[in-house]
Protein backbone atom coordinates (compact mmCIF):
# COMPACT_ATOMS: atom_id res chain seq x y z
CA UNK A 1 60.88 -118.97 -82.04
CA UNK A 2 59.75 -115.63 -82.56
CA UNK A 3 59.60 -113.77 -85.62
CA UNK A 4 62.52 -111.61 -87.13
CA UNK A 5 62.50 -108.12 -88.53
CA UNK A 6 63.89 -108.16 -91.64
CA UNK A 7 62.64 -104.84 -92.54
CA UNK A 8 64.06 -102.84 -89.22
CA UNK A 9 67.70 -105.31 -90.55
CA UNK A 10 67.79 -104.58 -93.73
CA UNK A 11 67.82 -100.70 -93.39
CA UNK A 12 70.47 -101.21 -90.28
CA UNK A 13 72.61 -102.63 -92.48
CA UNK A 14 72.35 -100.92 -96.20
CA UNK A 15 73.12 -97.84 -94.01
CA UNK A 16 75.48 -99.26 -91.95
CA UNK A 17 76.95 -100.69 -95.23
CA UNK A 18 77.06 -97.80 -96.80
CA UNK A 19 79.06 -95.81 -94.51
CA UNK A 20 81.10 -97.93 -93.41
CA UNK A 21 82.06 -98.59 -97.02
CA UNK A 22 81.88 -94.91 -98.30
CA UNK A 23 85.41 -94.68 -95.77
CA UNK A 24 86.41 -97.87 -97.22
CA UNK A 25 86.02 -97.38 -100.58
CA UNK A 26 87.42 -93.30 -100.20
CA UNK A 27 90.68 -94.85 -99.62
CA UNK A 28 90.83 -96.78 -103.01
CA UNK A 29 90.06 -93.18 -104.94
CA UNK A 30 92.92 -91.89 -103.05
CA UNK A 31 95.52 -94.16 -103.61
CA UNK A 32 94.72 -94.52 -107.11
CA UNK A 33 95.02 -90.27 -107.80
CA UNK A 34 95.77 -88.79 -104.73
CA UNK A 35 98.39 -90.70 -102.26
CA UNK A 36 101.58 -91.29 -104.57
CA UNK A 37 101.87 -87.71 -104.97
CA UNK A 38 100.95 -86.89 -100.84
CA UNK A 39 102.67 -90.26 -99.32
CA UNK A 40 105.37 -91.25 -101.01
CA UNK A 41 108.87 -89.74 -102.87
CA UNK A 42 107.49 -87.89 -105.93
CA UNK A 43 110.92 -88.04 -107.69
CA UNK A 44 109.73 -91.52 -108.33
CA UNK A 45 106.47 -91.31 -109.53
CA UNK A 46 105.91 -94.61 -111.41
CA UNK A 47 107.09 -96.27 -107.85
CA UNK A 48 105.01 -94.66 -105.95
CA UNK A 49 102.34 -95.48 -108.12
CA UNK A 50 102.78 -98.90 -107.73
CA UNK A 51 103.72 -98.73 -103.91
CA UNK A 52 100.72 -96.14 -103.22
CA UNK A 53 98.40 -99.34 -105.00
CA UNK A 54 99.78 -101.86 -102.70
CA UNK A 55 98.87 -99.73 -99.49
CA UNK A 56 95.09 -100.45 -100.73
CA UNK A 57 96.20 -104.18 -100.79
CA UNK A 58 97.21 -103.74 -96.69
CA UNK A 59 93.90 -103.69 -95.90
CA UNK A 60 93.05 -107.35 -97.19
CA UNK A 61 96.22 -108.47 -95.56
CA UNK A 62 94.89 -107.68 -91.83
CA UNK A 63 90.99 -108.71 -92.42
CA UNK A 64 91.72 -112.30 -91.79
CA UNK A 65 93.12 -111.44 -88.77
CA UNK A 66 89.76 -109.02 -88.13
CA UNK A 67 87.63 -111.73 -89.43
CA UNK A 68 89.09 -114.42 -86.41
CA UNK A 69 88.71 -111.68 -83.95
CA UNK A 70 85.24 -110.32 -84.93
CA UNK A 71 83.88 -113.49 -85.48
CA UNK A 72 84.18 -114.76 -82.16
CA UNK A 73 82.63 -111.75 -80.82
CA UNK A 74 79.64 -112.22 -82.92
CA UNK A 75 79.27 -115.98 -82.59
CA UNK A 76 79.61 -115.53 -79.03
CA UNK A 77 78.29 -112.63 -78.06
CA UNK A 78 75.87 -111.43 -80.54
CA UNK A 79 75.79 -110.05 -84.14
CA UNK A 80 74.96 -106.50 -83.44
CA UNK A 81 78.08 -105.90 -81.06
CA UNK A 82 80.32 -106.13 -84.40
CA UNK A 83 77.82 -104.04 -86.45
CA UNK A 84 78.67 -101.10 -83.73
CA UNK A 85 82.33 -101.80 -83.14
CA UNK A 86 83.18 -102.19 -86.70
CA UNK A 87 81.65 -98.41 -87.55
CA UNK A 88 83.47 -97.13 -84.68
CA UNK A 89 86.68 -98.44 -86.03
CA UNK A 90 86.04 -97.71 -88.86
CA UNK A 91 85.50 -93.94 -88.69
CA UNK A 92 88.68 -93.78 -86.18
CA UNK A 93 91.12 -94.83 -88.58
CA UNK A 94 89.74 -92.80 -91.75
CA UNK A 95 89.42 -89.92 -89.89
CA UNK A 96 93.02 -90.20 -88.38
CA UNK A 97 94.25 -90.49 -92.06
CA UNK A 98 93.04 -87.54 -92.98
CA UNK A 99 95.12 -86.11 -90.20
CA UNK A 100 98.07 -87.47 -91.11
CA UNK A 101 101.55 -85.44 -91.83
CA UNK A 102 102.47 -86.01 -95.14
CA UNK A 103 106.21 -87.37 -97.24
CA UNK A 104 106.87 -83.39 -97.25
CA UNK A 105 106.65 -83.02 -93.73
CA UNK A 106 107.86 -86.27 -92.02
CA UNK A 107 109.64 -88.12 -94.70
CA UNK A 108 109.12 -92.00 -94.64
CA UNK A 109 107.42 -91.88 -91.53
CA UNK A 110 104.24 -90.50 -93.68
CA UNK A 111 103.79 -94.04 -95.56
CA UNK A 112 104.21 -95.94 -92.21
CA UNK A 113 101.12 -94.21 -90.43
CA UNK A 114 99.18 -94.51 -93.97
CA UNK A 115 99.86 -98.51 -93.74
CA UNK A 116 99.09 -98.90 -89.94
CA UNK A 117 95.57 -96.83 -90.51
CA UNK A 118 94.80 -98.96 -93.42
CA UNK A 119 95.72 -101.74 -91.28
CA UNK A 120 92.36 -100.75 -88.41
CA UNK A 121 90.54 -100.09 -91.63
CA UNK A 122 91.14 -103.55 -92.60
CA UNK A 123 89.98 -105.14 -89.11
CA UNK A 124 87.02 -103.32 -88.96
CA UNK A 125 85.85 -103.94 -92.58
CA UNK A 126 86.39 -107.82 -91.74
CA UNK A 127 83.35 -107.57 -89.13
CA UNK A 128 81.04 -105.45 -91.49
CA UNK A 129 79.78 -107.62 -94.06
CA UNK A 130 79.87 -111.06 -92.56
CA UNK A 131 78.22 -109.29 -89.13
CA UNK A 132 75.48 -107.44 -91.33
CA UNK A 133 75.01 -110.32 -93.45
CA UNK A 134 74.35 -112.56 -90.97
CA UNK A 135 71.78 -110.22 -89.11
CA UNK A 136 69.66 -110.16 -92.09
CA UNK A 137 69.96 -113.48 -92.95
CA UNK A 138 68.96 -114.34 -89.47
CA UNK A 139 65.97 -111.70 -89.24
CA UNK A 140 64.51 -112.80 -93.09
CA UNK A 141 61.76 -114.86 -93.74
CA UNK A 142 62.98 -118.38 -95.22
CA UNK A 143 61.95 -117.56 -98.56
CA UNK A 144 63.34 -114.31 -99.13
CA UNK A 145 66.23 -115.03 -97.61
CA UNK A 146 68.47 -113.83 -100.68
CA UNK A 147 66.53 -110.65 -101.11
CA UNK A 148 66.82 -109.19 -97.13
CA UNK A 149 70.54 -110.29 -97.20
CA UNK A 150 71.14 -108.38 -100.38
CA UNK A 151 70.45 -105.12 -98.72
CA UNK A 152 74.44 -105.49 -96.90
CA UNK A 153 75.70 -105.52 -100.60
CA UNK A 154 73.35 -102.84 -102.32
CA UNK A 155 74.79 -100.49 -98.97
CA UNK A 156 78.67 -101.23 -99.84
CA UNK A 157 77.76 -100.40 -103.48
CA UNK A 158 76.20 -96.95 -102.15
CA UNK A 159 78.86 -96.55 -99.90
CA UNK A 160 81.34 -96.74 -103.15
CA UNK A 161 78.89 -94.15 -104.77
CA UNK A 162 78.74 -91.82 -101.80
CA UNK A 163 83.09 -91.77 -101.66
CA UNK A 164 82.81 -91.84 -105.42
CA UNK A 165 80.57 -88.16 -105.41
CA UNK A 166 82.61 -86.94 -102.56
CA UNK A 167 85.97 -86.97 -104.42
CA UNK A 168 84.30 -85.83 -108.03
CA UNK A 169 84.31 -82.04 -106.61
CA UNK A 170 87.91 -82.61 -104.77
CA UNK A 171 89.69 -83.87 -107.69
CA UNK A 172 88.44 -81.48 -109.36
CA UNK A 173 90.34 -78.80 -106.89
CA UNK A 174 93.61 -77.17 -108.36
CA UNK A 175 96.89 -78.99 -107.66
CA UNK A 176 97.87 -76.79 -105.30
CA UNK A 177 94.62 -77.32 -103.16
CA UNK A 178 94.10 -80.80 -104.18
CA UNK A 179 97.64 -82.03 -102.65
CA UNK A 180 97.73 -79.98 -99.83
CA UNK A 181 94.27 -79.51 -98.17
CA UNK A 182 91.44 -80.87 -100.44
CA UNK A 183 92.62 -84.53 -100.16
CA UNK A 184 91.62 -84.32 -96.51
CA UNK A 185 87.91 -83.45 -96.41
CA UNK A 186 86.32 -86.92 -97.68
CA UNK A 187 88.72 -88.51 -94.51
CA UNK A 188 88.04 -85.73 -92.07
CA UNK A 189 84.08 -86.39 -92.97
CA UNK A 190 84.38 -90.11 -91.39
CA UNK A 191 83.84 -88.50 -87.65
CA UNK A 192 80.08 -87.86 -88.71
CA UNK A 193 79.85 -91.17 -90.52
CA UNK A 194 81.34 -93.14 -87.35
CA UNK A 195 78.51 -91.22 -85.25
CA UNK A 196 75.88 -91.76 -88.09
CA UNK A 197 76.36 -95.57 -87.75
CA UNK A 198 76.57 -95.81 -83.48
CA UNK A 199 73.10 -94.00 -83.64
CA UNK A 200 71.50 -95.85 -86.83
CA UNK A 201 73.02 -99.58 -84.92
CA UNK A 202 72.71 -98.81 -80.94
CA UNK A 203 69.29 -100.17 -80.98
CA UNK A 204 69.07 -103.01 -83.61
CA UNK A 205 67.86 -106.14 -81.90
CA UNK A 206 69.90 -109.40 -81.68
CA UNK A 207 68.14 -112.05 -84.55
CA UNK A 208 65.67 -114.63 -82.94
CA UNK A 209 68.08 -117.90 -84.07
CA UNK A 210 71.05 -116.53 -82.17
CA UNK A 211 68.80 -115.77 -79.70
CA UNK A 212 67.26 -119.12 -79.33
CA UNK A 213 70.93 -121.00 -79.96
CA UNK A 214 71.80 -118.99 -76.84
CA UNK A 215 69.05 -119.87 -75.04
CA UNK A 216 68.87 -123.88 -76.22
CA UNK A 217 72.82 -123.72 -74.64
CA UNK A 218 72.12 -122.12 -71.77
CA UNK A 219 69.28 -124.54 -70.44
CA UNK A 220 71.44 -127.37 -71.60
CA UNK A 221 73.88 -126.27 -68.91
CA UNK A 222 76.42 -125.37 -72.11
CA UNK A 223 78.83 -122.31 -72.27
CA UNK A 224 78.95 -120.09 -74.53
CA UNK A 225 80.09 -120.55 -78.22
CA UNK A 226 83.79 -122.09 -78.11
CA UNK A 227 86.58 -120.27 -80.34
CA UNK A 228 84.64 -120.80 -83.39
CA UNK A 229 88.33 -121.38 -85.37
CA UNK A 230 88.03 -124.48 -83.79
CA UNK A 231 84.81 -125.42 -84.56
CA UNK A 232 85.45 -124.30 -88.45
CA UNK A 233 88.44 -126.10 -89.16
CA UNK A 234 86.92 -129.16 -87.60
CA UNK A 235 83.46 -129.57 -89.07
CA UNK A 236 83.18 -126.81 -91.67
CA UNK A 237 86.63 -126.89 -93.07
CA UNK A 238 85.53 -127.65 -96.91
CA UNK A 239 82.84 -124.78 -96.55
CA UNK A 240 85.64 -122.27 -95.54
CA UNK A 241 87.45 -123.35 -98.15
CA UNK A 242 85.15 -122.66 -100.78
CA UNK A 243 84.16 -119.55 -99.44
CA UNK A 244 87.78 -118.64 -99.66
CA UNK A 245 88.09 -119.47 -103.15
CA UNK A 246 84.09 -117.91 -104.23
CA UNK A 247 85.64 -114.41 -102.42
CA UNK A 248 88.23 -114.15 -104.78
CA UNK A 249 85.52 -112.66 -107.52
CA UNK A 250 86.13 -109.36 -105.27
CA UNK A 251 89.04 -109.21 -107.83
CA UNK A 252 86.74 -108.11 -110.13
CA UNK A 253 85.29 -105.44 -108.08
CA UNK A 254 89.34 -104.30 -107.26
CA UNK A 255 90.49 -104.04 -110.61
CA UNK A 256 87.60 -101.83 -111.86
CA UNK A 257 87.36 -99.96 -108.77
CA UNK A 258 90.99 -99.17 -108.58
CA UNK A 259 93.51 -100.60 -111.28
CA UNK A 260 91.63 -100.00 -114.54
CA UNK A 261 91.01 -95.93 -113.09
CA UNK A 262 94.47 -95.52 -112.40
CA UNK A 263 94.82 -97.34 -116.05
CA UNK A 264 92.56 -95.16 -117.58
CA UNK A 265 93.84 -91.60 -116.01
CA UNK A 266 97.46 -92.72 -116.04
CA UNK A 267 99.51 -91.36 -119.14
CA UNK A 268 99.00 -94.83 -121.16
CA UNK A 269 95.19 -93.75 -122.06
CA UNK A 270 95.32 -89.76 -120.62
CA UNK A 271 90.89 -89.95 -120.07
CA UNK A 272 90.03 -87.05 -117.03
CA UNK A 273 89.46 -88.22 -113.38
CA UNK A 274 86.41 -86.80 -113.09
CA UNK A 275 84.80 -88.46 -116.01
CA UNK A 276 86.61 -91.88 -115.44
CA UNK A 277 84.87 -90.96 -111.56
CA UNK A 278 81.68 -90.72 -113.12
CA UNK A 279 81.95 -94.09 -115.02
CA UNK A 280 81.84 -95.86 -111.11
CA UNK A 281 79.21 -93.94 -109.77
CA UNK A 282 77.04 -94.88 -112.69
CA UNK A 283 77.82 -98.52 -112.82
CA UNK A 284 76.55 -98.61 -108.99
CA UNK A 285 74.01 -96.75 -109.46
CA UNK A 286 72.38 -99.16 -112.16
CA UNK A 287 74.60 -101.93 -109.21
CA UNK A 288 71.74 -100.65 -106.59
CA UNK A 289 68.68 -101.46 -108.68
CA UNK A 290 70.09 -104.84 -109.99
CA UNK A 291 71.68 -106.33 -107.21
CA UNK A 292 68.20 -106.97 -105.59
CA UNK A 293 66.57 -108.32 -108.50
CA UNK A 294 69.24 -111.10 -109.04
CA UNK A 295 68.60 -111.42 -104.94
CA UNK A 296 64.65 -112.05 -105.74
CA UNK A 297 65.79 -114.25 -108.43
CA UNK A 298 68.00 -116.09 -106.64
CA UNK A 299 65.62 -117.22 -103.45
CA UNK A 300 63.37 -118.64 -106.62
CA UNK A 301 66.17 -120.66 -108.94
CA UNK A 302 68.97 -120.76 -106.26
CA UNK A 303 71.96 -119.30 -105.16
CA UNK A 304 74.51 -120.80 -107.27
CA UNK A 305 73.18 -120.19 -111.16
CA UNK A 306 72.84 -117.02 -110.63
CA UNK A 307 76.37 -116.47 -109.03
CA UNK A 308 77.37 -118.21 -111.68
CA UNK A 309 76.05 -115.89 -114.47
CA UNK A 310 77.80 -113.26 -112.54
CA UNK A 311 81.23 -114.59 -112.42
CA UNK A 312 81.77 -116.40 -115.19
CA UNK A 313 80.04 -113.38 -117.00
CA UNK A 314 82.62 -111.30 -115.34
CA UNK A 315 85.27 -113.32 -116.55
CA UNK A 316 84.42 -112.47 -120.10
CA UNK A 317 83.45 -108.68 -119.93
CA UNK A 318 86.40 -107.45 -118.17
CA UNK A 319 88.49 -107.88 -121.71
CA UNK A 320 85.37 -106.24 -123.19
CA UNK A 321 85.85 -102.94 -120.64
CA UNK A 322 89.72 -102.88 -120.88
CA UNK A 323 89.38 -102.54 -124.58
CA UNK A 324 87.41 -99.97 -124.23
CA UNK A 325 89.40 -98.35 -121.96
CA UNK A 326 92.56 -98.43 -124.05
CA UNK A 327 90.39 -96.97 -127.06
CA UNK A 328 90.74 -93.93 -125.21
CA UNK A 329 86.70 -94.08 -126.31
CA UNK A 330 84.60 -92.14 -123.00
CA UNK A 331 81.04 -92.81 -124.44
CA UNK A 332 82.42 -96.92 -125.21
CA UNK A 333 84.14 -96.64 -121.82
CA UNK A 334 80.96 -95.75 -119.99
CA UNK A 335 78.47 -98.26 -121.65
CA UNK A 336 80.90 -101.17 -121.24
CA UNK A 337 81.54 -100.12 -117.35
CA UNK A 338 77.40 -100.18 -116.87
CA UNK A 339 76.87 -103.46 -118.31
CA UNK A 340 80.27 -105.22 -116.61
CA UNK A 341 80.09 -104.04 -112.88
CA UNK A 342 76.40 -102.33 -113.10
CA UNK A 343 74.86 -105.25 -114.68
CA UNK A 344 77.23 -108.34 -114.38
CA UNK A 345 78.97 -108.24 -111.49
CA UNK A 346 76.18 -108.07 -109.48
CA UNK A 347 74.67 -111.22 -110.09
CA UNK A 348 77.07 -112.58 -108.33
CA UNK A 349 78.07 -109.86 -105.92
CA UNK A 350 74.44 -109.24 -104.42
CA UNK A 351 74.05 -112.98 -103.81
CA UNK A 352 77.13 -113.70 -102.18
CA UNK A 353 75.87 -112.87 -98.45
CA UNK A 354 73.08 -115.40 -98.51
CA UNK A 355 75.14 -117.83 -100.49
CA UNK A 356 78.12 -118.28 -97.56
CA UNK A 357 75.83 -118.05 -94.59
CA UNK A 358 73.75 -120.32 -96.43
CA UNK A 359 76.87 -122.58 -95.90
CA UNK A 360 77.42 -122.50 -91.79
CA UNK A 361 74.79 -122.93 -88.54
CA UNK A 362 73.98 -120.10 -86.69
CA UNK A 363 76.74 -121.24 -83.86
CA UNK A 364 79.47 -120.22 -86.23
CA UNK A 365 78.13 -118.33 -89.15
CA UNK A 366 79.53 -114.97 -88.25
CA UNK A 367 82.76 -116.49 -88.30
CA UNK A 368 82.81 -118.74 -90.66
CA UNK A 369 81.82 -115.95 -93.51
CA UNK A 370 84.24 -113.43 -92.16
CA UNK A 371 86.82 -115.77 -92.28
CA UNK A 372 86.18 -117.63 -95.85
CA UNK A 373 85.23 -114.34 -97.06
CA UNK A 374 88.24 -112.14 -96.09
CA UNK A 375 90.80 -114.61 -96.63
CA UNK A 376 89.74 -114.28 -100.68
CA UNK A 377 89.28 -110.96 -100.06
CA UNK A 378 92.81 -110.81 -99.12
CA UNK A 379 93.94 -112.01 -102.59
CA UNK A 380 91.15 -109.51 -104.60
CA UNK A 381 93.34 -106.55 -102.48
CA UNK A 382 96.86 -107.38 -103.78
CA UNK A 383 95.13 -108.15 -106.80
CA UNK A 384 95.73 -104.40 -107.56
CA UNK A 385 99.24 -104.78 -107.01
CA UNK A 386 99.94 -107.45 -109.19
CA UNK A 387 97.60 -106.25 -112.27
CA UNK A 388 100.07 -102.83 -112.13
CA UNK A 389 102.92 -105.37 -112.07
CA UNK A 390 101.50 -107.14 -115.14
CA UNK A 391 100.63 -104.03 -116.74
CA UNK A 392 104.08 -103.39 -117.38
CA UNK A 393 106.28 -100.32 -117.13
CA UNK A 394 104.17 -98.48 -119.09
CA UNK A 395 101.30 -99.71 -117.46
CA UNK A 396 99.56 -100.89 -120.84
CA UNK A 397 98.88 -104.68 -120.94
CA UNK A 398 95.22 -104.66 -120.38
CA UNK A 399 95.11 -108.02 -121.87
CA UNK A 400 97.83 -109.70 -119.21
CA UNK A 401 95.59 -108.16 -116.65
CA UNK A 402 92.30 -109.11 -118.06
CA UNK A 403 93.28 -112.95 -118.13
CA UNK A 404 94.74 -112.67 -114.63
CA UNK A 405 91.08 -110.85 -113.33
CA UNK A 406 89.36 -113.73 -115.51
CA UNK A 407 91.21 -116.79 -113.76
CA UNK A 408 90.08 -115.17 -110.53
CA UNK A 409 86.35 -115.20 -112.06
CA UNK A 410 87.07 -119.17 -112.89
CA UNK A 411 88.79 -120.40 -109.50
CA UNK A 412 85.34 -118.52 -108.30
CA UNK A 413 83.22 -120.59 -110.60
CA UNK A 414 84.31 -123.93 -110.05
CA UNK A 415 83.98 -123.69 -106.08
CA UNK A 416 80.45 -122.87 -105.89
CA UNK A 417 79.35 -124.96 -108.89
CA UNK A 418 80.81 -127.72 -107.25
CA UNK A 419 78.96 -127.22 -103.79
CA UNK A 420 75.44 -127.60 -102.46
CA UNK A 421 72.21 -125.70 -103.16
CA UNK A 422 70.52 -124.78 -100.07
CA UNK A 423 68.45 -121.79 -100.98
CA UNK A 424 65.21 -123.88 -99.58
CA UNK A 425 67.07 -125.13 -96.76
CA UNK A 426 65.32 -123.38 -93.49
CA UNK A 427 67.48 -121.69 -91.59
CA UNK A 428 67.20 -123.46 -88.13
CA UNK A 429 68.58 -126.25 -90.45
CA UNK A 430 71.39 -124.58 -92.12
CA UNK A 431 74.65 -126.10 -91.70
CA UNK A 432 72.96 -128.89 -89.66
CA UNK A 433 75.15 -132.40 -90.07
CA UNK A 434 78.27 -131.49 -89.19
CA UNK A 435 78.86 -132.78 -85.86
CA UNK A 436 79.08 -130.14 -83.25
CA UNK A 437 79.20 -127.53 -85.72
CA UNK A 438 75.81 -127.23 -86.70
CA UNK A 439 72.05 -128.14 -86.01
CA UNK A 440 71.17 -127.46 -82.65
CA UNK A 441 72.88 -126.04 -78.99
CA UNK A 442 73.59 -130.25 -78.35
CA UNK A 443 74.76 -130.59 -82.50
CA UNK A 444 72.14 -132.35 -83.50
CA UNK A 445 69.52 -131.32 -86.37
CA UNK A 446 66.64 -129.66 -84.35
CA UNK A 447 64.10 -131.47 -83.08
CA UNK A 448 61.41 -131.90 -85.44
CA UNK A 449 62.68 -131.26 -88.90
CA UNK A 450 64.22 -134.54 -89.68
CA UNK A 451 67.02 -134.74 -91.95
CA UNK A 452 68.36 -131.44 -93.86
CA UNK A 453 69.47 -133.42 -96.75
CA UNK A 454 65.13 -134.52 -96.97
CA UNK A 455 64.79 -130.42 -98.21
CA UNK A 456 64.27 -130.75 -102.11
CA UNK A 457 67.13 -128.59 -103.61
């Protein structure tokens, strides 16, 4: 087989990553400060609040269905198809929001053309991660397998600090400029990100596994990759399931990214946008030099202590940055938001990638991350909606939503504790020993390197 390029990978995808996640992520901003005044009936401004934080929740709602459609693309026709098609759709839909008529002008018609564009932004971010994931893990050298596939994580988390930066200045605008035009420009900026991506991915080369798994089924007179749904639910069905219930620690990343800074600006605490705006670009910036280093750690100890450090560490600091946030304390409010999502979080957030692909064979790894991954990610969307439902009317039970973000953080916990190690597992032999699911084009383990369960752990 010949070698990968996990360099050349890597850089597609942090890139990739980022932008596609800088239209993702401008979204959350929006519908945090900007949409219930823009979208929705401004007589009722604590509903549309709530309503305008559910719209961010749509988005999870439709990736399962992106992650069944993607994933068949990519196990069957190549990883670096989705990488493209996902920036593409991606860019679309932002930059169509940006062009949408607002309540003002259409009435209820606005918030139905918000929903369906966060719908296609939803599909496309399905394909994203578990397509750029899987390219690196594919391309990486076994030992560093962790540390290449790390790179699709530390590009969302500059993505976030890229839409972050871009709405500091707008929010920043007067009212009058914010709610009519300003909202507009980090939406309208999406066209240049969409062609960004097409000319960054065009060229990246398919990963030498797929490449041979194609190649093994082709001489062995086999079609393509079947519906990989099919293959999942028959051989891999506990592995989606625990990726489904690992993903749900994205409630973490939901709550600070969008709950606790409506929390924070909203009238229970009263702290400024743009400094609460500057508390998230910091965390990720500290996010983008420590998510690698719990990667390098991880391809040396495993996969699963160190997730574990991150979500059950999660589980406990999110009361600690709350707190602080309801102190009403900036300087407490910015150390506390470093150490939780800069610090924390990423433990388990920058290992995730190499963790679930860890899990499947290269005949249905695309699709069985994007599924496992954005079926939790479905719950960590509406996540949102139901923290500003436990919040209360005045929006100022930090503790109910603290223990709701911490059982998330637990349910996370207890599924990968409870499944395998496989960080020295080599990757031909990944997911091999589940009937026609894994090993080989003909299911079996590949020739020659015996039994997976032999690899010491």
């Amino acid at each position: 087989m010949p070698p990968g390029k996990p360099r050349k990978a890597a850089v597609a995808a942090w890139i990739g990553s980022a932008l596609e996640y800088y239209d993702f992520f401008i979204y959350g901003s929006a519908a945090a400060l900007i949409f219930p005044k823009v979208f929705f009936d401004p007589d009722h401004p604590a509903t549309a609040t709530l309503i305008s934080l559910g719209t961010f929740g749509v988005a999870y709602a439709t990736r399962p269905l992106g992650a069944l459609f993607l994933g068949h693309i990519g196990d069957r026709l190549g990883r670096r198809r989705v990488m493209v098609l996902t920036l593409i759709l991606m860019g679309i839909s932002t930059f169509l929001i940006g062009a949408l008529p607002t309540y003002d002008q259409i009435g209820a018609a606005a918030p139905v053309l918000l929903v369906l564009m966060r719908m296609l932004q939803g599909v496309s971010a399905a394909g994203e991660q578990a397509g750029a994931s899987s390219m690196t893990l594919e391309h990486a050298p076994e030992d560093r397998r962790g540390y290449y596939s790390s790179f699709t994580l530390n590009g969302t988390q500059a993505g976030q600090i890229l839409a972050t930066l871009i709405f500091i200045p707008v929010a920043a605008l007067p009212d009058d400029q914010l709610y009519t035009w300003g909202w507009r420009i980090p939406f309208l900026l999406s066209a240049l990100v969409a062609l960004a991506g097409y000319l960054i991915r065009r060229n990246l080369e398919e990963t030498p596994v797929f490449r041979q798994e194609s190649a093994d089924r082709a001489s062995a007179g086999a079609a393509p990759a079947e519906l990989p749904l099919v293959h999942l639910l028959r051989h891999h069905w506990a592995d989606v399931l625990r990726v489904v219930a690992a993903a749900t620690i994205a409630t973490v990343s939901t709550i600070f990214t969008v709950w606790a800074l409506s929390y924070a600006t909203g009238d229970a605490v009263g702290m400024g946008k743009t400094a609460m705006l500057w508390v998230g670009v910091s965390a990720n910036a500290v996010a983008l030099l420590t998510i690698p280093l719990w990667a390098r750690l991880s391809d040396r100890i495993g996969r699963k202590p160190v997730f574990l450090i991150g979500s059950l560490g999660s589980g406990v600091m999110v009361f600690g940055y709350l707190w602080a946030i309801s102190t009403g304390s900036y300087p407490l409010v910015f150390l506390t938001g470093i150490v939780f999502f800069g610090v924390v979080y990423s433990a388990a957030n920058g290992i995730w990638p190499a963790l679930y692909g860890e899990m499947f064979s290269t005949r249905v790894r695309l699709s069985g991350m994007a599924i496992g991954t954005q079926i939790g990610f479905a719950f960590a969307g509406f996540a949102v909606s139901f923290a500003a439902s436990i919040a209360g009317p005045d929006g100022d039970n930090w503790v109910g939503v603290g223990i709701f973000t911490a059982a998330f953080c637990a349910l996370s916990s207890l599924a990968v504790a409870t499944g395998r190690e496989t960080h020295r597992v080599p990757t031909a032999r990944l997911g091999a020993g589940r009937g026609p699911a894994g090993g080989g084009a003909d299911g079996k383990t590949p020739s020659g390197t015996g039994d997976p369960r032999s690899v010491p752990a």
